[in-house]
N, C-alpha and C. Protein backbone atom coordinates (compact mmCIF):
# COMPACT_ATOMS: atom_id res chain seq x y z
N UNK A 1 0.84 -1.18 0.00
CA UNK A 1 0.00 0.00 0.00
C UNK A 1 0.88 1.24 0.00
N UNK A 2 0.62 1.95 -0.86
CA UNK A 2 1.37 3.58 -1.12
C UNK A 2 1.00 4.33 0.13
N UNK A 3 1.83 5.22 0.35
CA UNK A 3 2.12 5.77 1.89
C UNK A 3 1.50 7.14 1.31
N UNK A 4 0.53 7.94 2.16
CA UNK A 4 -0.47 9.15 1.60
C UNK A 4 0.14 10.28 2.78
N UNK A 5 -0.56 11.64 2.00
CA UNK A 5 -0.76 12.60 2.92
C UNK A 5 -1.43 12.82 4.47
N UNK A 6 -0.98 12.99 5.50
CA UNK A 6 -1.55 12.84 6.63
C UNK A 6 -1.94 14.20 6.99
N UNK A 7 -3.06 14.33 7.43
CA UNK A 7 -3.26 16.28 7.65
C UNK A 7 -3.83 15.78 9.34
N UNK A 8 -3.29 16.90 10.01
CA UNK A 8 -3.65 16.82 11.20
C UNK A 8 -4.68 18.61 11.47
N UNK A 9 -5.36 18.22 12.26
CA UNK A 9 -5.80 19.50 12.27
C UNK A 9 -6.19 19.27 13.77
N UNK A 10 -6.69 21.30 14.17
CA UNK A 10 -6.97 21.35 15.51
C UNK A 10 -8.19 22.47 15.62
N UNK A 11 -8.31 22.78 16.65
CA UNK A 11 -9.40 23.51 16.87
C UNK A 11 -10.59 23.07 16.48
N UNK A 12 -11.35 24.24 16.18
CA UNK A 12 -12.77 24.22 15.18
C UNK A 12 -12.63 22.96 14.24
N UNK A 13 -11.87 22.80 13.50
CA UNK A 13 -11.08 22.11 12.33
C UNK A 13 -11.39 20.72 12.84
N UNK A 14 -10.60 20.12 13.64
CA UNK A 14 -10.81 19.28 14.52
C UNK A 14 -11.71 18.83 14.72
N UNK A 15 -12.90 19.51 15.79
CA UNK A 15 -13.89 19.53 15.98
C UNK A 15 -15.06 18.90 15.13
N UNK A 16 -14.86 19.90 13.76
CA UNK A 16 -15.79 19.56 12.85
C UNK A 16 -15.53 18.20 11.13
N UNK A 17 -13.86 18.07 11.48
CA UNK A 17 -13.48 17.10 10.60
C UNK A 17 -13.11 15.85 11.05
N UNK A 18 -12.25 16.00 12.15
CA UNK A 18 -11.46 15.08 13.27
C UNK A 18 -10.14 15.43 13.41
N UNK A 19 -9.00 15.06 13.62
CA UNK A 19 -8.05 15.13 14.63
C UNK A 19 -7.20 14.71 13.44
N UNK A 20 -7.29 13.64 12.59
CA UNK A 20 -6.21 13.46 11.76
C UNK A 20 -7.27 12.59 10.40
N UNK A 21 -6.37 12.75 9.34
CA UNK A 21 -6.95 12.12 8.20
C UNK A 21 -5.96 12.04 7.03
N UNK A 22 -5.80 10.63 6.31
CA UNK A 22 -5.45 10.44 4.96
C UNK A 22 -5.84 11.08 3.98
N UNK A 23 -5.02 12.31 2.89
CA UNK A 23 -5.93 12.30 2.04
C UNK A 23 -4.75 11.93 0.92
N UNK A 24 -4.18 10.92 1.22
CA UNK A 24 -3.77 10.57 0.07
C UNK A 24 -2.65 11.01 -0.89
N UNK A 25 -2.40 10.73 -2.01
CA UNK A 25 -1.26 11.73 -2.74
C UNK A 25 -2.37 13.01 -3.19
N UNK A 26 -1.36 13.81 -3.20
CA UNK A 26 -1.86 15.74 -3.33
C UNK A 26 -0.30 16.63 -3.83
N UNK A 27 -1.02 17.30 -5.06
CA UNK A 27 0.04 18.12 -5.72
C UNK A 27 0.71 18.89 -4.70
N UNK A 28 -0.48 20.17 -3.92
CA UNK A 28 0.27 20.91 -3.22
C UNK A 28 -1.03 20.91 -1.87
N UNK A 29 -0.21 21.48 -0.94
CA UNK A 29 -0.95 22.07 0.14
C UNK A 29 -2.39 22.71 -0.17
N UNK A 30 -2.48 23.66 -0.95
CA UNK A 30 -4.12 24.43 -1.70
C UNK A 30 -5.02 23.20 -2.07
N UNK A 31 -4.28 22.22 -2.38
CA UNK A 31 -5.03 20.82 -3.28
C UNK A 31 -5.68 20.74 -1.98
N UNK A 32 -4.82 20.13 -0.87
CA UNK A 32 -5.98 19.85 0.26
C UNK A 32 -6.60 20.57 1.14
N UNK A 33 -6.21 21.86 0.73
CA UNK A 33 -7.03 22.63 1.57
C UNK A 33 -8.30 23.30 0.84
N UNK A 34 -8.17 22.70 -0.75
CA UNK A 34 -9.45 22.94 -1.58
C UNK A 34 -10.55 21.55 -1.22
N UNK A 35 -9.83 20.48 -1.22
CA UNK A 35 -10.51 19.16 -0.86
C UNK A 35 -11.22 19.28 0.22
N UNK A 36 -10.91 19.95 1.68
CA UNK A 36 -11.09 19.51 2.57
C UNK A 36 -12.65 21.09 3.09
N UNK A 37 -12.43 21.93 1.97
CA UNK A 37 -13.46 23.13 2.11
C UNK A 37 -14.47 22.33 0.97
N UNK A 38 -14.53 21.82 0.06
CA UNK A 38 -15.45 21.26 -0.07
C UNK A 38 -16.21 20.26 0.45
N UNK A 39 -15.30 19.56 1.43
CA UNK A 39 -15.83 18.06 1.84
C UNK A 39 -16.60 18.96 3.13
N UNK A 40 -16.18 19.76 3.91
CA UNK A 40 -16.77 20.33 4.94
C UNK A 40 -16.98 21.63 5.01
N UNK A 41 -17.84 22.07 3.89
CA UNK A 41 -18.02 23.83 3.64
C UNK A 41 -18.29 24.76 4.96
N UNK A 42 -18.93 23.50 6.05
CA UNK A 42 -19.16 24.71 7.03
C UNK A 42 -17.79 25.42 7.99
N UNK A 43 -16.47 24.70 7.59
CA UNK A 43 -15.44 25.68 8.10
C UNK A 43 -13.88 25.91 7.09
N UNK A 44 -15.14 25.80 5.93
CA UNK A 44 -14.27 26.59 4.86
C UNK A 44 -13.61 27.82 4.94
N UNK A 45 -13.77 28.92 5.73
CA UNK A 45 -12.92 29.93 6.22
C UNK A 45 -12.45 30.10 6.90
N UNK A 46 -12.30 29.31 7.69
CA UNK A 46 -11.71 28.63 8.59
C UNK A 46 -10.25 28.26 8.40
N UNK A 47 -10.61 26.97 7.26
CA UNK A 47 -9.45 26.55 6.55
C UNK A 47 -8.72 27.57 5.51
N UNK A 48 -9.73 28.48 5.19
CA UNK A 48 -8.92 29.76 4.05
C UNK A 48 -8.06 30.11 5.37
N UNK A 49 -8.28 30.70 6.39
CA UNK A 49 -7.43 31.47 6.95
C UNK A 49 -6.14 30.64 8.05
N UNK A 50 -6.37 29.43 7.79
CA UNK A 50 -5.64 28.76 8.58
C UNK A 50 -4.25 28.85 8.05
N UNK A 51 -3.50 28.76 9.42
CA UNK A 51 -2.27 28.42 8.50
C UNK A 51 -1.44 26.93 8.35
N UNK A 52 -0.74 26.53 7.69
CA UNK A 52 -0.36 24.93 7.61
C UNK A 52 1.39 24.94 7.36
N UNK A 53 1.35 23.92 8.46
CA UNK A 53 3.00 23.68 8.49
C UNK A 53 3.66 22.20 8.08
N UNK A 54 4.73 21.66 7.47
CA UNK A 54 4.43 20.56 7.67
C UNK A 54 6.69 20.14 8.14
N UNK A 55 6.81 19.54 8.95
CA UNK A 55 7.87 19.15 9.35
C UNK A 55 8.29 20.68 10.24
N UNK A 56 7.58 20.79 10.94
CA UNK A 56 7.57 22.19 11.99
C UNK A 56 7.70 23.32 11.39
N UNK A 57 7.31 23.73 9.86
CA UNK A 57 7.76 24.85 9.14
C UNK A 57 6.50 25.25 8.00
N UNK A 58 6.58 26.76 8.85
CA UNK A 58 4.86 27.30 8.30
C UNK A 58 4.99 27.09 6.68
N UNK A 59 4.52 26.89 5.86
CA UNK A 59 4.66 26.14 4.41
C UNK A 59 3.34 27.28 3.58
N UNK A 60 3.64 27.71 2.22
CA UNK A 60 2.48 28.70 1.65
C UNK A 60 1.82 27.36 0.90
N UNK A 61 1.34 27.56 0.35
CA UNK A 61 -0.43 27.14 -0.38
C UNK A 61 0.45 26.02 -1.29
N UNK A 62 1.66 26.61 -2.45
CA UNK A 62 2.36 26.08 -3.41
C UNK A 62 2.93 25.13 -2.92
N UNK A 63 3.11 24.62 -1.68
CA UNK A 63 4.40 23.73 -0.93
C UNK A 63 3.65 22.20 -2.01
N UNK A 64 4.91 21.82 -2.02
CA UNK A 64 4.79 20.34 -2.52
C UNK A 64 5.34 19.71 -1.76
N UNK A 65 3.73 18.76 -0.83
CA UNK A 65 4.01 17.50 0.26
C UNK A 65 4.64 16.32 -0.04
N UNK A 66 5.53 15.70 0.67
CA UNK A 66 6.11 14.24 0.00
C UNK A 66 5.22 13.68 0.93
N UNK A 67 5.59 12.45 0.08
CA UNK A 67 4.15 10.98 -0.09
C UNK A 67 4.07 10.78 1.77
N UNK A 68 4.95 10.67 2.66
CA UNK A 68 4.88 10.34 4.18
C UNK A 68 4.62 12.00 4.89
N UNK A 69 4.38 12.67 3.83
CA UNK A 69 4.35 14.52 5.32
C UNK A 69 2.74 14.21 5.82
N UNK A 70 3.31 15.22 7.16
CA UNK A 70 2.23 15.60 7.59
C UNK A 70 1.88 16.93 7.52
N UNK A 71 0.88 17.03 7.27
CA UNK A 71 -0.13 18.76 6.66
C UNK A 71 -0.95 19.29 8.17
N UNK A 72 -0.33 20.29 8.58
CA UNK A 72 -1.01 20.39 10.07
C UNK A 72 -1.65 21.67 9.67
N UNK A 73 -2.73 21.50 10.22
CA UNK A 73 -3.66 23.01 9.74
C UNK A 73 -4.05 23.90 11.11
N UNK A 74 -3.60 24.61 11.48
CA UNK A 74 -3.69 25.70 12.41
C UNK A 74 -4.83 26.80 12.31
N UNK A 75 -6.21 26.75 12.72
CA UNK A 75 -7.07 27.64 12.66
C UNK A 75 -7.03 29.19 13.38
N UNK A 76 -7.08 29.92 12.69
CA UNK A 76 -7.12 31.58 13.32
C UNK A 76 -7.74 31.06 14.73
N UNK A 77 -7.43 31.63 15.93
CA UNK A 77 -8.23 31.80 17.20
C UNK A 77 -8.69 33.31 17.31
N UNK A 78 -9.29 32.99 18.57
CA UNK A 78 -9.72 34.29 19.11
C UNK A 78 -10.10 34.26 20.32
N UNK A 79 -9.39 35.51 21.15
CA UNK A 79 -9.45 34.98 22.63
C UNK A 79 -9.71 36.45 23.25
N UNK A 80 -10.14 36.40 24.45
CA UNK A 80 -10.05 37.82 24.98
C UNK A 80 -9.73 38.11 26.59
């Protein structure tokens, strides 16, 4: 079995997708963060404004994941 993209997410994100998920091979970072606003539109801006790191290093939209990374998605907070 071919070894896939692992996205971890937190917060809201979390909450409303789960905690971790396969999505498989993916061109770039935008690929799954387009996949993952359609699969769950209700925190599609969420995921627009999130930011994603993968091997401890904040990564832009263009990053190209290898087949074992992990895609960690960091949701905007808000605290007071």
């Amino acid at each position: 079995m071919e070894a896939g993209v692992k996205v971890l997410l937190y917060g809201r994100l979390s909450d409303a997708i789960g905690r971790e998920i396969d999505v498989g091979a993916v061109d770039t970072v935008a690929e799954v963060r387009r996949r993952l606003a359609t699969d769950y539109p209700a925190v599609s801006a969420a995921l627009r404004r999130s930011r994603s790191f993968v091997r401890d290093q904040l990564v832009a939209d263009d990053f190209v994941p290898q087949a074992d990374d992990v895609i960690e998605f960091l949701p905007p907070v808000s605290g007071g």
